[in-house]
Every structure is written in C-alpha cells, then in structure tokens.
PDB file of N, CA and C in Angstrom:
ATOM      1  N   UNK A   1       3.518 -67.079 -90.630  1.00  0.00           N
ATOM      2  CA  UNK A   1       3.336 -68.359 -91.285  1.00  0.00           C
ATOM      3  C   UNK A   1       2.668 -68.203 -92.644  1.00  0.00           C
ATOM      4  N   UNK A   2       1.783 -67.159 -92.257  1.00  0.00           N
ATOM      5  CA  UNK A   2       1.334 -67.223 -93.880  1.00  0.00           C
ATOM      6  C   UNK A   2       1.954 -66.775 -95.045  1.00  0.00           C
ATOM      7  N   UNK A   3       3.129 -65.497 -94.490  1.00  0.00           N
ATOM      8  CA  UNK A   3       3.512 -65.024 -95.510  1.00  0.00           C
ATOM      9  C   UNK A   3       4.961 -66.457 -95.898  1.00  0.00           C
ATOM     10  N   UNK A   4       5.304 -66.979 -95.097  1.00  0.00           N
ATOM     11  CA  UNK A   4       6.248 -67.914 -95.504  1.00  0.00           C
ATOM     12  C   UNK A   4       5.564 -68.743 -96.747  1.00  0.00           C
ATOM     13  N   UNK A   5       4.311 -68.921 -96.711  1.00  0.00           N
ATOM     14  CA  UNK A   5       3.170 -70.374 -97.119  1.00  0.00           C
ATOM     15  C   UNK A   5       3.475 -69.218 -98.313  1.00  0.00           C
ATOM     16  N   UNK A   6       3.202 -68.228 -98.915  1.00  0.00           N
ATOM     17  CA  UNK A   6       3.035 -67.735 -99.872  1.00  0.00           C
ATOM     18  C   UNK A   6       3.937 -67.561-100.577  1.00  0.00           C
ATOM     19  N   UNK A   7       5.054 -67.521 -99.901  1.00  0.00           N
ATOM     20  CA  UNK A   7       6.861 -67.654-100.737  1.00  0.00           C
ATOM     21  C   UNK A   7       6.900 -68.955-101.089  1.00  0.00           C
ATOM     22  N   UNK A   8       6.307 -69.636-100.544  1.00  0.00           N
ATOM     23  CA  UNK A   8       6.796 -70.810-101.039  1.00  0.00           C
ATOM     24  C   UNK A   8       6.188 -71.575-102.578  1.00  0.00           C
ATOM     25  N   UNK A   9       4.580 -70.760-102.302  1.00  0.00           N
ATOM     26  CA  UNK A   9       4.298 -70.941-103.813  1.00  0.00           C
ATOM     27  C   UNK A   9       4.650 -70.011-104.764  1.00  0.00           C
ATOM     28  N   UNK A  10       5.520 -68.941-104.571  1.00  0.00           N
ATOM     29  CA  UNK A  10       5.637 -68.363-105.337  1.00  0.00           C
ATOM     30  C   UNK A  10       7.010 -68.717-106.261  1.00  0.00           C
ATOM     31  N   UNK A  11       7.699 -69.201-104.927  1.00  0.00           N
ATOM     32  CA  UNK A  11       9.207 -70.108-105.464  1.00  0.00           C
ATOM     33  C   UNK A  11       9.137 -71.578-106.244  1.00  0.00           C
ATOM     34  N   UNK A  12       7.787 -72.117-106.112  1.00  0.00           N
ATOM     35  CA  UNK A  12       7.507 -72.952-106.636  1.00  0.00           C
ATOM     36  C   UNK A  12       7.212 -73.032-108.101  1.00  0.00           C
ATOM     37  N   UNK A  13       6.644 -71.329-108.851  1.00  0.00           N
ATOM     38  CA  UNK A  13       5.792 -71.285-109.564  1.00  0.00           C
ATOM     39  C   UNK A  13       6.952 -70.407-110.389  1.00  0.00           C
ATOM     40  N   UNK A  14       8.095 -69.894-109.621  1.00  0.00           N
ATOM     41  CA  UNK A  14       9.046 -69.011-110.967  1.00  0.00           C
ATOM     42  C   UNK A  14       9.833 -69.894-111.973  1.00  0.00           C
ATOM     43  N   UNK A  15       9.935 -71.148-111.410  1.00  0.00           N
ATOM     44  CA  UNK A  15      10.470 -71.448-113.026  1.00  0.00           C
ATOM     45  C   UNK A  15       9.807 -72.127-113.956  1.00  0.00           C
ATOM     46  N   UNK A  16       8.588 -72.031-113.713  1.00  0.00           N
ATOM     47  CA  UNK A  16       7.607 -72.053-114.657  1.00  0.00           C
ATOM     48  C   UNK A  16       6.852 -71.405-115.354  1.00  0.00           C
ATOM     49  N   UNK A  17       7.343 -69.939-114.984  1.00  0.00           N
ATOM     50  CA  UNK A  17       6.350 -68.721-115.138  1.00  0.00           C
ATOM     51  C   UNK A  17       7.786 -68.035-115.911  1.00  0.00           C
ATOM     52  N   UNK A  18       8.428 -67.706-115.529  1.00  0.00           N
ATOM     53  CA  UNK A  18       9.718 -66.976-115.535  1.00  0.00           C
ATOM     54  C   UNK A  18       9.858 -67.208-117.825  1.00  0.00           C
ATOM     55  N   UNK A  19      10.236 -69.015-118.042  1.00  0.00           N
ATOM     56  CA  UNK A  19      10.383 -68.726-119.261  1.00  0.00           C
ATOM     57  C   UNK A  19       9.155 -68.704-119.881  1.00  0.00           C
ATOM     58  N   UNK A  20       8.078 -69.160-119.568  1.00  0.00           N
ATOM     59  CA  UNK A  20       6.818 -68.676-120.507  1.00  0.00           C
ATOM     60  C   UNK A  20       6.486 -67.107-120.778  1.00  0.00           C
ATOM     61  N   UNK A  21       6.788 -66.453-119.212  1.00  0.00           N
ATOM     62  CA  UNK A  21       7.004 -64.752-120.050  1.00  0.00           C
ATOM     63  C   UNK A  21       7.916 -64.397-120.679  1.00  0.00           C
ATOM     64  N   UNK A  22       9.446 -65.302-120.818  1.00  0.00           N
ATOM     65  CA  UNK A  22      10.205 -64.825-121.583  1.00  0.00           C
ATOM     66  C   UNK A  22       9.853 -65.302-123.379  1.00  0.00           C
ATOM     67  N   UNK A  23       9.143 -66.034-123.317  1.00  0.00           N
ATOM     68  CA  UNK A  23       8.715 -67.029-124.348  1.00  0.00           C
ATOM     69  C   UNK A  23       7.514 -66.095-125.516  1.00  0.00           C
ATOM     70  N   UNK A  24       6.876 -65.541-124.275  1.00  0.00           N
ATOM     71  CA  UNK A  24       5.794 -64.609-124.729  1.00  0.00           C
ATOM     72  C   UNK A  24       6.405 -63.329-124.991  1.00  0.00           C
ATOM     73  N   UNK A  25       7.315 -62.636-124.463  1.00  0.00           N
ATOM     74  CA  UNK A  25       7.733 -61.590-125.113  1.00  0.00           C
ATOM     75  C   UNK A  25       8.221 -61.609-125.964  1.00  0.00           C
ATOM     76  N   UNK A  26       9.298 -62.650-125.847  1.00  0.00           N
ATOM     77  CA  UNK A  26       9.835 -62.965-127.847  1.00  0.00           C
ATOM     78  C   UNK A  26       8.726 -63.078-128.573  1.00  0.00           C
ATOM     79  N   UNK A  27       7.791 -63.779-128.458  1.00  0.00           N
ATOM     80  CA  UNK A  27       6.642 -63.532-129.626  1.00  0.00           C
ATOM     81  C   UNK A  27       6.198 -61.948-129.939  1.00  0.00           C
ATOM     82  N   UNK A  28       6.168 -61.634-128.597  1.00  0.00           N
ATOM     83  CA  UNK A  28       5.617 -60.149-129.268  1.00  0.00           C
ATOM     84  C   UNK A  28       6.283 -59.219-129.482  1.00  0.00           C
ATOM     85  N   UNK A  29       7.737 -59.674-129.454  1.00  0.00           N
ATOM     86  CA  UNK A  29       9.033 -58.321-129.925  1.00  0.00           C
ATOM     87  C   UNK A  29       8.836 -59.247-131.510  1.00  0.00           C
ATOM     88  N   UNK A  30       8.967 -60.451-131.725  1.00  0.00           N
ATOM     89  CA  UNK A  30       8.835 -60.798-133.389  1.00  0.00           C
ATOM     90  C   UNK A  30       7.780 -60.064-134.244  1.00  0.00           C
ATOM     91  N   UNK A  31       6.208 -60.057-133.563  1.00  0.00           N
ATOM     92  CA  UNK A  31       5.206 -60.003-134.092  1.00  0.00           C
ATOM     93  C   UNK A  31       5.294 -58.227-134.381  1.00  0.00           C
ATOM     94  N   UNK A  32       5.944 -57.615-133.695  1.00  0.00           N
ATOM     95  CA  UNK A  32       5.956 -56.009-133.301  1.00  0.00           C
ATOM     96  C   UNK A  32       6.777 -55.549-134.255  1.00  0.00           C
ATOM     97  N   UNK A  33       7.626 -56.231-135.061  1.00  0.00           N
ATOM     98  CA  UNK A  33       8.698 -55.830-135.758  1.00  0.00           C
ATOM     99  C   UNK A  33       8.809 -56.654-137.141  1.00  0.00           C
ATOM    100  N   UNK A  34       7.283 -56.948-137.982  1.00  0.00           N
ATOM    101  CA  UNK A  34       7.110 -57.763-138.868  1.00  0.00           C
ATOM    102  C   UNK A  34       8.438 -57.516-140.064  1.00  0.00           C
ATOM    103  N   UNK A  35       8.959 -56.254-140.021  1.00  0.00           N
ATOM    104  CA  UNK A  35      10.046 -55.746-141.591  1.00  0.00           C
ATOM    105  C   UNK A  35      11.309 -56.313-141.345  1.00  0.00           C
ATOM    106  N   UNK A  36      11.566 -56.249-140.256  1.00  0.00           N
ATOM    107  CA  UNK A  36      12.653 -56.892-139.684  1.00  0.00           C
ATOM    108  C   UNK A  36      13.210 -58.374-140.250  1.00  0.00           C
ATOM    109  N   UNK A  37      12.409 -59.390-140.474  1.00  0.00           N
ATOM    110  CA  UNK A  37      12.457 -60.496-140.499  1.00  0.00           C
ATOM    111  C   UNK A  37      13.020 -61.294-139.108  1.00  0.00           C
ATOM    112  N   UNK A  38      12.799 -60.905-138.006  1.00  0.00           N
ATOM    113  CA  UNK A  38      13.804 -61.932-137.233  1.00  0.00           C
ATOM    114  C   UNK A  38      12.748 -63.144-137.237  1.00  0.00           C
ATOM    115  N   UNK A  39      13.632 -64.178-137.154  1.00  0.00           N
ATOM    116  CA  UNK A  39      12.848 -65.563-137.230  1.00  0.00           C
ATOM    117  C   UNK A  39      12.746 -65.841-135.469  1.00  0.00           C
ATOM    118  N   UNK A  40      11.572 -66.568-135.930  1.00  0.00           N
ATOM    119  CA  UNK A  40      10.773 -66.691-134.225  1.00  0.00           C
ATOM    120  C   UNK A  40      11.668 -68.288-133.734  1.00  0.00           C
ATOM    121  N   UNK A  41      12.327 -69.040-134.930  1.00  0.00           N
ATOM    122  CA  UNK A  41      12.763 -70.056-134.716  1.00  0.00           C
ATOM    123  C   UNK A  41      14.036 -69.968-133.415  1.00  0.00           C
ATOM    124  N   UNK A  42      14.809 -68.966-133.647  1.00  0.00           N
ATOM    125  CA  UNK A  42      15.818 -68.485-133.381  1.00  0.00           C
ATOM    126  C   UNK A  42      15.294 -67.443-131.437  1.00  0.00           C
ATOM    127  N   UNK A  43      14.473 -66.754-131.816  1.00  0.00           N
ATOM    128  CA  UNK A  43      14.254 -65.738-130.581  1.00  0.00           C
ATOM    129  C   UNK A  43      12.886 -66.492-129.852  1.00  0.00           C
ATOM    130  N   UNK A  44      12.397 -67.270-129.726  1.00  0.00           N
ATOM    131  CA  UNK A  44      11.345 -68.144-129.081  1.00  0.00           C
ATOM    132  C   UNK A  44      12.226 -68.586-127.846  1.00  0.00           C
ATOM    133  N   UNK A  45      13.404 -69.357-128.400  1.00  0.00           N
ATOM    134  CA  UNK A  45      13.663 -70.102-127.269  1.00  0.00           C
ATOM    135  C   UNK A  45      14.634 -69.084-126.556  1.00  0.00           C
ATOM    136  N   UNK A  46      15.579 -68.360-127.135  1.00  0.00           N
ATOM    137  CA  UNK A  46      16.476 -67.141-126.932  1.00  0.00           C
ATOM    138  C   UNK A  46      15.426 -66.525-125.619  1.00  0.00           C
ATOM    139  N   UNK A  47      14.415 -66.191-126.170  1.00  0.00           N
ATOM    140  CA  UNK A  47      13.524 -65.576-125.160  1.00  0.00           C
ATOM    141  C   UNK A  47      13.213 -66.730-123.433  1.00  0.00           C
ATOM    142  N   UNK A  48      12.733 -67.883-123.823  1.00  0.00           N
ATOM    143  CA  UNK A  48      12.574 -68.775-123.022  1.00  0.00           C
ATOM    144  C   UNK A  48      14.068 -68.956-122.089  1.00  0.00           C
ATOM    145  N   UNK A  49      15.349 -68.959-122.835  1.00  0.00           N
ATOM    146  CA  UNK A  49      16.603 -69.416-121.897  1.00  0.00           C
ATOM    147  C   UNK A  49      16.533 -68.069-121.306  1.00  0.00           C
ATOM    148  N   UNK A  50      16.562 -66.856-121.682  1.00  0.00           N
ATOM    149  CA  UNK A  50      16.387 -65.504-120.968  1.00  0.00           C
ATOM    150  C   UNK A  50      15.891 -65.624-119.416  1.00  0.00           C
ATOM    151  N   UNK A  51      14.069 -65.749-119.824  1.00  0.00           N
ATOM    152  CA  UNK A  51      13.192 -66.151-118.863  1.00  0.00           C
ATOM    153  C   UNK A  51      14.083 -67.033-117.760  1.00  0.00           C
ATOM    154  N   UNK A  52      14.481 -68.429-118.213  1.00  0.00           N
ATOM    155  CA  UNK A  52      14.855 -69.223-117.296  1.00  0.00           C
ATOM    156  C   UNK A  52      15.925 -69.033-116.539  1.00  0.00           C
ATOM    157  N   UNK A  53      17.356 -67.859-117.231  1.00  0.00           N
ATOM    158  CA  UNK A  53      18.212 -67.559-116.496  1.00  0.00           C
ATOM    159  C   UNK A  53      17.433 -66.462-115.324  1.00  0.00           C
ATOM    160  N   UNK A  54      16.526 -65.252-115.783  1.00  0.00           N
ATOM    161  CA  UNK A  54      15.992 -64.492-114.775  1.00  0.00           C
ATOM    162  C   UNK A  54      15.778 -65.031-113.560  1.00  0.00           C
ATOM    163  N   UNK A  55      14.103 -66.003-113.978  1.00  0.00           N
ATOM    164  CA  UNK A  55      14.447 -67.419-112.466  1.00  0.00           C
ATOM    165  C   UNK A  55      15.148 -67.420-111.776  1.00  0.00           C
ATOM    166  N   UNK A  56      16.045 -68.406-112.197  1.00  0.00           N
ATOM    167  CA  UNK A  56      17.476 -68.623-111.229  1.00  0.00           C
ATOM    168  C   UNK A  56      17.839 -67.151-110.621  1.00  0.00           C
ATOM    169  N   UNK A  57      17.830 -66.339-111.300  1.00  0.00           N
ATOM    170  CA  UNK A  57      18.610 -64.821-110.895  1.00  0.00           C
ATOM    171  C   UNK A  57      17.572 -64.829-109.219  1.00  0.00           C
ATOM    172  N   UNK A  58      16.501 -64.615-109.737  1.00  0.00           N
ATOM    173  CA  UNK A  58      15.294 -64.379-108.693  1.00  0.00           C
ATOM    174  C   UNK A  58      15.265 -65.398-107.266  1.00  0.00           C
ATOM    175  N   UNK A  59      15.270 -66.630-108.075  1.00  0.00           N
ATOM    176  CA  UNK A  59      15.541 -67.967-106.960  1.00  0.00           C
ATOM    177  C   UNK A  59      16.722 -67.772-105.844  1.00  0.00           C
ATOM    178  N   UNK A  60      17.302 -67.084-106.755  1.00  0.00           N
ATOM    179  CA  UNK A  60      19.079 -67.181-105.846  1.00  0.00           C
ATOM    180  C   UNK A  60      18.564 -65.602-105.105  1.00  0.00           C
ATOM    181  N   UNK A  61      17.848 -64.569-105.435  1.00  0.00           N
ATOM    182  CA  UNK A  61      18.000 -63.963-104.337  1.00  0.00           C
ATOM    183  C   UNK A  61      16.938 -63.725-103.125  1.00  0.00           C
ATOM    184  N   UNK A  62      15.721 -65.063-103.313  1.00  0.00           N
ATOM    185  CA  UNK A  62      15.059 -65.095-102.306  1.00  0.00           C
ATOM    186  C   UNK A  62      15.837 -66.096-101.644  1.00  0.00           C
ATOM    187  N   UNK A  63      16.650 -66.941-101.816  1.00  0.00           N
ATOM    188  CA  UNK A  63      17.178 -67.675-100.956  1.00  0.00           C
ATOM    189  C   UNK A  63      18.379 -66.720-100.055  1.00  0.00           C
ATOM    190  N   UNK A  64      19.040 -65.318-100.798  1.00  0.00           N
ATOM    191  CA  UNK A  64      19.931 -64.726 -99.884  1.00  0.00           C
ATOM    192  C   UNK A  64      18.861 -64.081 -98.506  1.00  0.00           C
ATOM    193  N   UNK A  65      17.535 -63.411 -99.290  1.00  0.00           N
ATOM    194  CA  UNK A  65      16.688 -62.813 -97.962  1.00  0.00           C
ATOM    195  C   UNK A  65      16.673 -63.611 -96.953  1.00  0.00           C
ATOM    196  N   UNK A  66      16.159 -65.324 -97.114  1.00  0.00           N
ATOM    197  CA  UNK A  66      15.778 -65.620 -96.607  1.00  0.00           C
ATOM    198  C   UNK A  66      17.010 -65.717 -95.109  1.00  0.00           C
TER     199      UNK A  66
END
C-alpha cells in the first residue's frame, strides 16, 4: 500500500516537474553556449514541450507496469 501511495504522487507530480526540467535545461544549454547566439525565445519553450512530451513518455509507461 505504501509503495502504491507513493506512485501515485509521483504520477501526480511528472507533469509538472517533467517541463520545468526541460525548461531549466534549455536555460542552461543557452547560458553554456553564450557565442552561439541561440535565442532563449525560441529553446525555453522547445525545452519545456521536450520536458512535457518525456512525461507523457513516462506516464504511458507506468501505466503499462502497472
């Protein structure tokens, strides 16, 4: 029971977590690569839809374990 109780916040908490780390790594692949110019306008959210497809990737395969 408990370990169920703990999937469940954890399934609760990936698509909220999922694009903010994708969100945060685009910042720091921009910030890491100042000569480059890539605009953060462009790879912020690029990074965030990333994140949010992973999610789903993740979502869909705790629902096959389960």
């Amino acid at each position: 029971m408990a370990q169920r109780n703990f999937l469940d916040k954890v399934e609760s908490a990936i698509p909220f977590v999922m694009p903010a780390i994708g969100g945060g790594l685009a910042v720091i692949w921009v910030n890491l690569n100042p000569m480059k110019f890539y605009n953060p306008m462009i790879w912020l959210p690029a990074g965030m839809i990333l994140g949010w497809l992973a999610g789903r990737v993740i979502l869909r395969l705790m629902d096959r374990v389960r």
